[in-house]
Every structure is written in structure tokens, then in C-alpha cells.
N, C-alpha and C. Protein backbone atom coordinates (compact mmCIF):
# COMPACT_ATOMS: atom_id res chain seq x y z
N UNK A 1 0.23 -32.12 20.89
CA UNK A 1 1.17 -31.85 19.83
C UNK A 1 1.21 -30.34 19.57
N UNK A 2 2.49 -29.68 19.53
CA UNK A 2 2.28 -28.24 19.56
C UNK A 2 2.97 -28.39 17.63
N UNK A 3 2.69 -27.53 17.71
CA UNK A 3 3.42 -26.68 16.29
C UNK A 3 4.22 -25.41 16.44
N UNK A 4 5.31 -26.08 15.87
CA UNK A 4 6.89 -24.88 15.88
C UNK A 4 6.56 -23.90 14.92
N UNK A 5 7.18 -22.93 15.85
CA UNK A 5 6.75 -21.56 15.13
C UNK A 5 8.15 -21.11 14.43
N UNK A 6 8.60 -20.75 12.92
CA UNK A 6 9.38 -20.65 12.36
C UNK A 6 10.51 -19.20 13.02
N UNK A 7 11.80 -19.24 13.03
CA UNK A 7 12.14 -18.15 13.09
C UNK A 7 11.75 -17.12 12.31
N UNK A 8 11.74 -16.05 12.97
CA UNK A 8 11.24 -14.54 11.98
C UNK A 8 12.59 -14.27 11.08
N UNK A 9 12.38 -14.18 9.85
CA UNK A 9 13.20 -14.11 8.91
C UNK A 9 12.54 -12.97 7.69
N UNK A 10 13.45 -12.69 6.52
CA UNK A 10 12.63 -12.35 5.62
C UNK A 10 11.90 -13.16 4.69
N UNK A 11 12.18 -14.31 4.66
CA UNK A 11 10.95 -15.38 4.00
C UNK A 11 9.70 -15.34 5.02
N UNK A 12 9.54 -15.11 6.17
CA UNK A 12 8.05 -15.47 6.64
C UNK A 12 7.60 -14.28 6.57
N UNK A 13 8.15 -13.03 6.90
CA UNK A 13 7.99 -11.55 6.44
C UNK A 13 7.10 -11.43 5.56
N UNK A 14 7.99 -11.78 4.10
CA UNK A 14 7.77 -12.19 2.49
C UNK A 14 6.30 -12.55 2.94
N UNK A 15 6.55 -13.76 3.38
CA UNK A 15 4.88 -15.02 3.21
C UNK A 15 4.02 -14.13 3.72
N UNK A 16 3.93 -13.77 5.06
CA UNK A 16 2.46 -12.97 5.46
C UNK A 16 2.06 -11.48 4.33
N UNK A 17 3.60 -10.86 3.73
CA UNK A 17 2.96 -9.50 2.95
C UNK A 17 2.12 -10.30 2.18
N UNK A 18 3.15 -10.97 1.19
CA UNK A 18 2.21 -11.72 -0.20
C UNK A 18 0.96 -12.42 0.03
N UNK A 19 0.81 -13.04 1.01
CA UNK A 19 -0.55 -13.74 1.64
C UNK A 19 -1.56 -12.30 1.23
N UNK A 20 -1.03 -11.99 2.35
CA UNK A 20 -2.18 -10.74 2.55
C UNK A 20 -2.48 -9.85 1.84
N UNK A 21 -1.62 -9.19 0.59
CA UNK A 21 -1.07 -8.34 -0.46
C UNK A 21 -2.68 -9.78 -1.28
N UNK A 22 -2.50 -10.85 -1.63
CA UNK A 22 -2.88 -11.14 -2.59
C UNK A 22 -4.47 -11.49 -2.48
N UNK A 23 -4.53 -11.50 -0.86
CA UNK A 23 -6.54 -11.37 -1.08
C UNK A 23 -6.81 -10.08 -0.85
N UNK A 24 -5.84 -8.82 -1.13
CA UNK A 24 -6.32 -7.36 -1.28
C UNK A 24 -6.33 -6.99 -2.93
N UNK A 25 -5.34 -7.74 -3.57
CA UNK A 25 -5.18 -8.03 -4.99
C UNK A 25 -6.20 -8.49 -5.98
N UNK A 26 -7.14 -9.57 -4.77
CA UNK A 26 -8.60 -10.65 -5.12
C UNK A 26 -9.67 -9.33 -4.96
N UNK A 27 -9.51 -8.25 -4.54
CA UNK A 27 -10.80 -7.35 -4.60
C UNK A 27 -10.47 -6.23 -5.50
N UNK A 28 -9.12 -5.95 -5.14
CA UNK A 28 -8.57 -4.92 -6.70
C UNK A 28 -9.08 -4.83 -7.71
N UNK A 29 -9.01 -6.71 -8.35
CA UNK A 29 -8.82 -7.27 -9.50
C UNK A 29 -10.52 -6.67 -10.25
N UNK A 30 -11.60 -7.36 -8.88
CA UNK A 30 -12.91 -6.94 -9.73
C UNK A 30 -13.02 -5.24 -9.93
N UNK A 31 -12.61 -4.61 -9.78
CA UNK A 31 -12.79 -2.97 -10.13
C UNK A 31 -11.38 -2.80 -11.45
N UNK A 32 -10.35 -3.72 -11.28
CA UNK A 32 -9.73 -3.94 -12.44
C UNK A 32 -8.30 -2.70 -11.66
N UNK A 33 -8.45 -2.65 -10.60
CA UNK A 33 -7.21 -1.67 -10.00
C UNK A 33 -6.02 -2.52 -9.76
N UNK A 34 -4.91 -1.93 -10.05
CA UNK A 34 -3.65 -2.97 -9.28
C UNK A 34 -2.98 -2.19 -7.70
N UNK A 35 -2.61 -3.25 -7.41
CA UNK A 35 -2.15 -2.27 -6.00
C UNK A 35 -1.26 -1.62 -6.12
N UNK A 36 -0.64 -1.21 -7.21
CA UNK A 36 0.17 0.27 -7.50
C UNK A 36 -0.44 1.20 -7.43
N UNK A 37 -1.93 0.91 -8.44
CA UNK A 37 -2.95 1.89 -8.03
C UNK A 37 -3.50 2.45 -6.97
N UNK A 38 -3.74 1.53 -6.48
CA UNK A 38 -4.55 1.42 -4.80
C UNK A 38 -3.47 2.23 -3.76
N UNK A 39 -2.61 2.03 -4.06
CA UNK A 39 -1.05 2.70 -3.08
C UNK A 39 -1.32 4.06 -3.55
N UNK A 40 -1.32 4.72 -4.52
CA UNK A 40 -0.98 5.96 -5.64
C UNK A 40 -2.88 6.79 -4.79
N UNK A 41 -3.84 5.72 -5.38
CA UNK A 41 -5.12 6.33 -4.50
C UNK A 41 -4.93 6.40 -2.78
N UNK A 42 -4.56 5.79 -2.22
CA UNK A 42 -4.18 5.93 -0.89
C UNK A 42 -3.46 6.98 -0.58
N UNK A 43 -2.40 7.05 -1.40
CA UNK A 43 -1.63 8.46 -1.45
C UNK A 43 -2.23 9.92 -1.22
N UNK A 44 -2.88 10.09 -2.63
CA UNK A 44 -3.74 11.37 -2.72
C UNK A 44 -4.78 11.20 -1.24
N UNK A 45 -5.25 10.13 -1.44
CA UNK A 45 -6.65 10.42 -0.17
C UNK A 45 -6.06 10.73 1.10
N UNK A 46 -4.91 10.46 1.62
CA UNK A 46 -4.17 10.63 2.80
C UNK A 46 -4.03 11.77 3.03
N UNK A 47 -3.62 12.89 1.99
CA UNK A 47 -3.41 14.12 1.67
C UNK A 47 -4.79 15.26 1.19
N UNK A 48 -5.84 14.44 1.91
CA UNK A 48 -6.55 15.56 1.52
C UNK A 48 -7.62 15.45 0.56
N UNK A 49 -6.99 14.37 -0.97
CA UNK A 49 -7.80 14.67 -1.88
C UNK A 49 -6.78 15.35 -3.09
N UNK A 50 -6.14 15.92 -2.97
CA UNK A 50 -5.39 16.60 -3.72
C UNK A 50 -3.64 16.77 -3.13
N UNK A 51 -3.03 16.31 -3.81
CA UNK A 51 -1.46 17.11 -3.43
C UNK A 51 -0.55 16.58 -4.73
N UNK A 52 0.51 16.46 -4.50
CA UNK A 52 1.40 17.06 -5.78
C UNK A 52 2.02 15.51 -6.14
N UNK A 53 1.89 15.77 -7.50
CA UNK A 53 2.21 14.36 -8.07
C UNK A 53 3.41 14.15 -8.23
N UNK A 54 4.44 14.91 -7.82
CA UNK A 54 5.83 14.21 -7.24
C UNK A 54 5.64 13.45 -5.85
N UNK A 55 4.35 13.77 -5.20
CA UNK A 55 4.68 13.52 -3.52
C UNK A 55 4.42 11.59 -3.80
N UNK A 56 2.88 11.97 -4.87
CA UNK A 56 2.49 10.61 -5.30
C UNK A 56 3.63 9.54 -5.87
N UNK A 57 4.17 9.74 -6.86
CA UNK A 57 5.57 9.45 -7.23
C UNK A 57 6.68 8.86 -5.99
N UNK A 58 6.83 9.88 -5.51
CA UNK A 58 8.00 9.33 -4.35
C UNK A 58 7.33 8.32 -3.12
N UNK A 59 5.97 8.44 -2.64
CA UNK A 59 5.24 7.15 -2.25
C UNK A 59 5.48 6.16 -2.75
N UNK A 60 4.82 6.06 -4.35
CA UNK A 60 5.36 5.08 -5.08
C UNK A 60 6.55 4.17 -4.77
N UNK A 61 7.69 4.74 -5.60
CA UNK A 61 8.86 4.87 -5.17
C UNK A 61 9.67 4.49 -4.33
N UNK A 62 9.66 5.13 -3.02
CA UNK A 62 9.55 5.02 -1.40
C UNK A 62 9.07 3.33 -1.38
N UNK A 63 7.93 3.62 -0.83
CA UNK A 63 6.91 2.09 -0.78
C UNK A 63 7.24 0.75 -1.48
N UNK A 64 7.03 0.97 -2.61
CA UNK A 64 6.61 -0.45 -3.27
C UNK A 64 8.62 -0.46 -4.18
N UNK A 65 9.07 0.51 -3.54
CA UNK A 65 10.43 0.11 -4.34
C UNK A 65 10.30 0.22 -5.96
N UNK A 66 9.78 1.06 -6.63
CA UNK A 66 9.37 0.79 -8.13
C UNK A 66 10.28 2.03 -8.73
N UNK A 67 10.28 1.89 -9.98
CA UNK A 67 11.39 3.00 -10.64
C UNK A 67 10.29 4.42 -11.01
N UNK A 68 10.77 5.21 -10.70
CA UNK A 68 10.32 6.40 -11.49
C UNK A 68 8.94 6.54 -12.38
N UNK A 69 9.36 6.32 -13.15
CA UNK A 69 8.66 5.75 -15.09
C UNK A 69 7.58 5.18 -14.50
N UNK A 70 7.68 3.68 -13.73
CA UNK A 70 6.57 2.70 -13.19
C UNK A 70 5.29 3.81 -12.45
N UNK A 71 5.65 4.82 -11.45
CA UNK A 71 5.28 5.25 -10.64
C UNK A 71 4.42 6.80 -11.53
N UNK A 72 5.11 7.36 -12.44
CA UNK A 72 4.70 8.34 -13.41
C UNK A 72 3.58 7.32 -14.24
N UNK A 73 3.79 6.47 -14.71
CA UNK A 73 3.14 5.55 -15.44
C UNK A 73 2.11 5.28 -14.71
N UNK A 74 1.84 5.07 -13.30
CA UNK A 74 0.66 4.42 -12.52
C UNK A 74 -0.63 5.79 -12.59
N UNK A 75 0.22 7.05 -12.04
CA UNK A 75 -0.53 8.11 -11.93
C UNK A 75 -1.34 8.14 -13.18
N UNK A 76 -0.60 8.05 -14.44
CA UNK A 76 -1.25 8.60 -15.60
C UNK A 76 -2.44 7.70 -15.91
N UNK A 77 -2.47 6.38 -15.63
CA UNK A 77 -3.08 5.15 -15.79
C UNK A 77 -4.97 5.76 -14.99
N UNK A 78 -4.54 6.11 -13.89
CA UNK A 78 -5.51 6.85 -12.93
C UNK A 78 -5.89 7.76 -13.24
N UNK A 79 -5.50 8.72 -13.91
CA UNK A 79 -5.84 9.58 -14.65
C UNK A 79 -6.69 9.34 -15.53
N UNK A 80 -6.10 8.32 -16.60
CA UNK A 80 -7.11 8.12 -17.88
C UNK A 80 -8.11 7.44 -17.07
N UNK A 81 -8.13 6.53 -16.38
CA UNK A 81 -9.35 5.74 -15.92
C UNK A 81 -10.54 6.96 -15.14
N UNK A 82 -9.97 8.45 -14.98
CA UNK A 82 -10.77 9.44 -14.63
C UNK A 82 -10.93 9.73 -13.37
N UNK A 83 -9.80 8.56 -12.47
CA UNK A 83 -9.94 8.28 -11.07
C UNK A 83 -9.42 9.61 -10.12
N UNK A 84 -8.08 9.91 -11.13
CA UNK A 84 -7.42 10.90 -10.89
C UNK A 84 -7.76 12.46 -11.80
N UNK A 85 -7.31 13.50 -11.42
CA UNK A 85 -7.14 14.70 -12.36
C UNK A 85 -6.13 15.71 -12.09
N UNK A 86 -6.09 16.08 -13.06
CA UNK A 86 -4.89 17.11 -12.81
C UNK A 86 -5.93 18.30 -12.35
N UNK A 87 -5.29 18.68 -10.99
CA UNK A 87 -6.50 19.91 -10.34
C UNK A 87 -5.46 21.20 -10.82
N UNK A 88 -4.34 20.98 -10.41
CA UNK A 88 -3.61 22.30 -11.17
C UNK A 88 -2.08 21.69 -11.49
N UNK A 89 -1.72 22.53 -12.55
CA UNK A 89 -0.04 22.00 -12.57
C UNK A 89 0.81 21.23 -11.77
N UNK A 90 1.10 20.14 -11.80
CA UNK A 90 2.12 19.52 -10.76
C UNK A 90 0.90 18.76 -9.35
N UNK A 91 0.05 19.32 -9.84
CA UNK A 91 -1.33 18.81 -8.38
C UNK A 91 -2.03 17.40 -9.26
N UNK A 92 -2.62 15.98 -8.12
CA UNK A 92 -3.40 15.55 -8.51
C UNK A 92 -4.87 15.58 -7.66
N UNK A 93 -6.03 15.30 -8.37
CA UNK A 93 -7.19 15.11 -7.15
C UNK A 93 -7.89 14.16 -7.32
N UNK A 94 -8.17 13.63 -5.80
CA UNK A 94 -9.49 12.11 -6.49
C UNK A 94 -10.83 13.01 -7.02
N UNK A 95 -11.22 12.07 -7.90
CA UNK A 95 -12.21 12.87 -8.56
C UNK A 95 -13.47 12.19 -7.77
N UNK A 96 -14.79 12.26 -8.54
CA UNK A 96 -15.81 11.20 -7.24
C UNK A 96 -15.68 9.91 -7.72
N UNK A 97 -15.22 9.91 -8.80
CA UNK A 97 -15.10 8.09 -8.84
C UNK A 97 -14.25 7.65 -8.28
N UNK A 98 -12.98 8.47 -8.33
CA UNK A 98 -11.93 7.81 -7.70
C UNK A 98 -12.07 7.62 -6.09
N UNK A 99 -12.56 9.12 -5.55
CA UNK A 99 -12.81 8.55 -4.07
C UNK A 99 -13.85 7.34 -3.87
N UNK A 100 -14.79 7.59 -4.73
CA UNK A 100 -15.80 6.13 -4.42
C UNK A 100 -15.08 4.87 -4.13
N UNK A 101 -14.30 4.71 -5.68
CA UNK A 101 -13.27 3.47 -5.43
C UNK A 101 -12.49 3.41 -4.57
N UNK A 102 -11.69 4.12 -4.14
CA UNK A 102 -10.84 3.97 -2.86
C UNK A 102 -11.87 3.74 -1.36
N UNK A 103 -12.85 4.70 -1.46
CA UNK A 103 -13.66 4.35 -0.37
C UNK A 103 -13.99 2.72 -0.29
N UNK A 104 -14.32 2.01 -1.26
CA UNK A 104 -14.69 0.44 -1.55
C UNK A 104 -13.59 -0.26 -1.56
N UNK A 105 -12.44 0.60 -1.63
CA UNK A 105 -11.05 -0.44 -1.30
C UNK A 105 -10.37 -0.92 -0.36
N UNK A 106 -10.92 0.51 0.27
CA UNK A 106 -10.32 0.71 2.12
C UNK A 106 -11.73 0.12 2.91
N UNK A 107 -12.72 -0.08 2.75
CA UNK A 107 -13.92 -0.75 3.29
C UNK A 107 -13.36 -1.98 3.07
N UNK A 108 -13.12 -2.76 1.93
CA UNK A 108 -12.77 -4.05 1.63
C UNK A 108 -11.11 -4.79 2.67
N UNK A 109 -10.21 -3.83 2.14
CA UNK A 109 -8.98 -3.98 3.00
C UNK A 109 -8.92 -3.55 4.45
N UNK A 110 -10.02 -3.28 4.97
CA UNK A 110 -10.16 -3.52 6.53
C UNK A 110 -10.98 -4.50 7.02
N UNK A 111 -11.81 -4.91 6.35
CA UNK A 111 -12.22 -6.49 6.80
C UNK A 111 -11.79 -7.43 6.03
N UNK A 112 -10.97 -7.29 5.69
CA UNK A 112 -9.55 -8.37 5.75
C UNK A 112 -8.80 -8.28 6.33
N UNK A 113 -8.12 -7.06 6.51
CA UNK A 113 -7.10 -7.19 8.02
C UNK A 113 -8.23 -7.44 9.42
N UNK A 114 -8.94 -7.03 9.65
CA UNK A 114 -10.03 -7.36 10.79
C UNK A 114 -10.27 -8.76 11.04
N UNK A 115 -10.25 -9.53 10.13
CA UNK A 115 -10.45 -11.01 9.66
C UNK A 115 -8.72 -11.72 10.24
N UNK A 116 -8.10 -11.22 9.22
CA UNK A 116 -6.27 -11.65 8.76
C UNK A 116 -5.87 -11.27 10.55
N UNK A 117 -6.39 -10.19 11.33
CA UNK A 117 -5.51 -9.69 12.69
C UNK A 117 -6.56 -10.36 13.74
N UNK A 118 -7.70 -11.20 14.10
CA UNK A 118 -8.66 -11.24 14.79
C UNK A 118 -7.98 -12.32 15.66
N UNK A 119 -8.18 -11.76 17.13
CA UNK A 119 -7.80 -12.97 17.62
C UNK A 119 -6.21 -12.69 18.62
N UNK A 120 -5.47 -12.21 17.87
CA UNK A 120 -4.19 -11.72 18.10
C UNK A 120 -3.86 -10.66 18.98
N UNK A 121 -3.35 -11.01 19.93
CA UNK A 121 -3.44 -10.25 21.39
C UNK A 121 -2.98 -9.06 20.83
N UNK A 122 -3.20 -7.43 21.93
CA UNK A 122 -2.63 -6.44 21.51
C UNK A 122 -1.44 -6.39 21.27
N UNK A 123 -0.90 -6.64 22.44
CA UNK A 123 0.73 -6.28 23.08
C UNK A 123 1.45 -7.52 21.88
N UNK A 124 1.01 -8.32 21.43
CA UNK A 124 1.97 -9.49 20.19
C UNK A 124 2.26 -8.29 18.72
N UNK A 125 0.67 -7.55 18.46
CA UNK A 125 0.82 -6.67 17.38
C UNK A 125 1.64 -5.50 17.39
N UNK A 126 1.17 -5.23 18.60
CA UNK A 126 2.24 -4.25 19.43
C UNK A 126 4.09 -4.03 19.13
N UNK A 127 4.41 -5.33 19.66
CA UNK A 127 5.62 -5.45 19.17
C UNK A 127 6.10 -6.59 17.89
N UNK A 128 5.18 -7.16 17.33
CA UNK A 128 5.67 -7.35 15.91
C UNK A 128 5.25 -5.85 15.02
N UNK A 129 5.02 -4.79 14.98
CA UNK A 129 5.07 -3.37 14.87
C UNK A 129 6.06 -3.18 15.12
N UNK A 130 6.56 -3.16 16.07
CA UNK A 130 7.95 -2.73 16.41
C UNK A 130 9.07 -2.85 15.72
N UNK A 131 9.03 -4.80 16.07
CA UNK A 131 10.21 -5.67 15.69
C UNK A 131 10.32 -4.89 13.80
N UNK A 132 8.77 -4.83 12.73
CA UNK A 132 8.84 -5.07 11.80
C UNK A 132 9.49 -3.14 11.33
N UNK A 133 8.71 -2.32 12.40
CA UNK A 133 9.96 -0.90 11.78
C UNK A 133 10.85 -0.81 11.93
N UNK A 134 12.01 -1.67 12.76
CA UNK A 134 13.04 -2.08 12.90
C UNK A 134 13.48 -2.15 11.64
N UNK A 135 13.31 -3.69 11.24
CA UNK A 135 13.93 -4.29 10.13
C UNK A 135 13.90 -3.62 8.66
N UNK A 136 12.47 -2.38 8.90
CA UNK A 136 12.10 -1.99 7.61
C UNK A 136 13.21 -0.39 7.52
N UNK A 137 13.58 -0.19 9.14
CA UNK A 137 14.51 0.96 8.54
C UNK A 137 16.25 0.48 8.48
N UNK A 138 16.46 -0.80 8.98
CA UNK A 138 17.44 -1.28 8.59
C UNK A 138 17.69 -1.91 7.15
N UNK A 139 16.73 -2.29 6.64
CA UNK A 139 16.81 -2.51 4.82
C UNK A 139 16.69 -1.20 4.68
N UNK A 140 16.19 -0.26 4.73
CA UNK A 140 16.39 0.99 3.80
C UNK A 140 17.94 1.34 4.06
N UNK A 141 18.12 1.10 5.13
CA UNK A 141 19.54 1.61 5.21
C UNK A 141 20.78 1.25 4.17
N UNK A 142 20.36 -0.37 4.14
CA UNK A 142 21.09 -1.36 3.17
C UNK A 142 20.95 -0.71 1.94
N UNK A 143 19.90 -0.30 1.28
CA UNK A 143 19.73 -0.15 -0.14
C UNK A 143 20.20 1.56 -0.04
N UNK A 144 20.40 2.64 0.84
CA UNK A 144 20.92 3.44 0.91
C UNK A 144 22.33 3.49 0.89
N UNK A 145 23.04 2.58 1.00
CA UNK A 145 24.27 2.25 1.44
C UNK A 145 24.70 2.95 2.86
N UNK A 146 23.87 2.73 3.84
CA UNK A 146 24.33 3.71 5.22
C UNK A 146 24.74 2.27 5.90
């Protein structure tokens, strides 16, 4: 008995982010971070440690599709929690808690994808990579109106 494999659509898309989005959500939760946060800390750490909290903002933004306000609102949130700081005007930096936490976030969210991807030939990831920057610069296009 085999089992049919669904066409690729944006509902199964949907299903594997949210799947996977929500046991990264299940380790968030105990440090009390949301993955706006976790996106916003990923941000800065990508950059160094420090870079400019418009760049953080338009990640935001960019990424998770969120308004402005939401994305100004996340930074500041990180801030008060001490995760973040203002290193100079317009700059943010992980501070050591904040890198700690992100360090324990990105330890955590790779043995779950390690777990979630195990098994799965190269060349399949390979081009569902592909297939999926495809589709992801053809919706931007849509919501651009191009």
C-alpha cells in the first residue's frame, strides 16, 4: 500500500512552516521569546552583533510580513527584556544575555531541523530549495504588484 503524496500547493507549504514554526515556538515559549523575537535576535546576530535598527525593522517586515509599529514594537520589547541595547543612535547590540539566548535558540532550532530534515536525500532538499525560492519570489512579486 503506498501513500499519495499531495500536490505542492500553498496549503502543504503553510502545513510544514506552521508544523515546524510551532515546535521552534515549544522552545521559545520556555525563555518566554516569541518568534518575532527570535527573527529580530537572528537579525542583529547575523550582522555582527550590532547594526541598525531600521535594518532590524525591515527584516521584520520583509520576513514575517508584519507592519512597521509590530516590528518597532518587537525591537523595543528586546530591549526592555535587556536582550537588546541601543549601542549608538539608530544602532542595536546583543548584549550577553541576549547572545546567550539566541545562542540556546539556534542550538535548539538546529536539532530540530536535524531531526524535522533527517533522512531526506540531498538532491530532494536541493530542489525543494529551489522549487520553494521560486514561489517565494513570485508571491513577493504579487504583493508588490509586479
Amino acid at each position: 500500500m503506498t501513500t499519495s503524496v499531495p500536490p505542492v500547493n500553498g496549503q502543504v507549504i503553510g502545513l510544514a512552516h506552521y508544523a515546524s514554526r510551532a515546535a521552534l515556538e515549544r522552545v521559545l515559549s520556555r525563555s518566554g521569546t516569541t518568534f518575532e523575537q527570535s527573527v529580530a535576535l537572528r537579525a542583529v546576530s547575523d550582522n555582527g552583533g550590532t547594526v541598525e535598527t531600521a535594518r532590524v525593522v525591515s527584516r521584520l517586515t520583509g520576513g514575517l510580513k508584519i507592519e512597521d509599529s509590530a516590528a518597532r514594537r518587537t525591537v523595543e520589547e528586546l530591549t526592555a527584556r535587556g536582550l537588546l541595547e541601543e549601542a549608538t543612535p539608530g544602532q542595536v547590540s546583543l548584549t550577553d544575555a541576549g547572545r546567550e539566548l539566541f545562542a540556546s535558540v539556534r542550538a535548539a532550532g538546529d536539532a530540530i531541523a536535524a531531526r524535522v530534515y533527517a533522512g531526506i536525500p540531498a538532491e530532494d532538499l536541493a530542489a525543494a530549495g529551489r522549487v520553494l525560492a521560486l514561489v517565494t519570489a513570485r508571491a513577493e512579486a504579487e504583493l508588490t504588484g509586479a
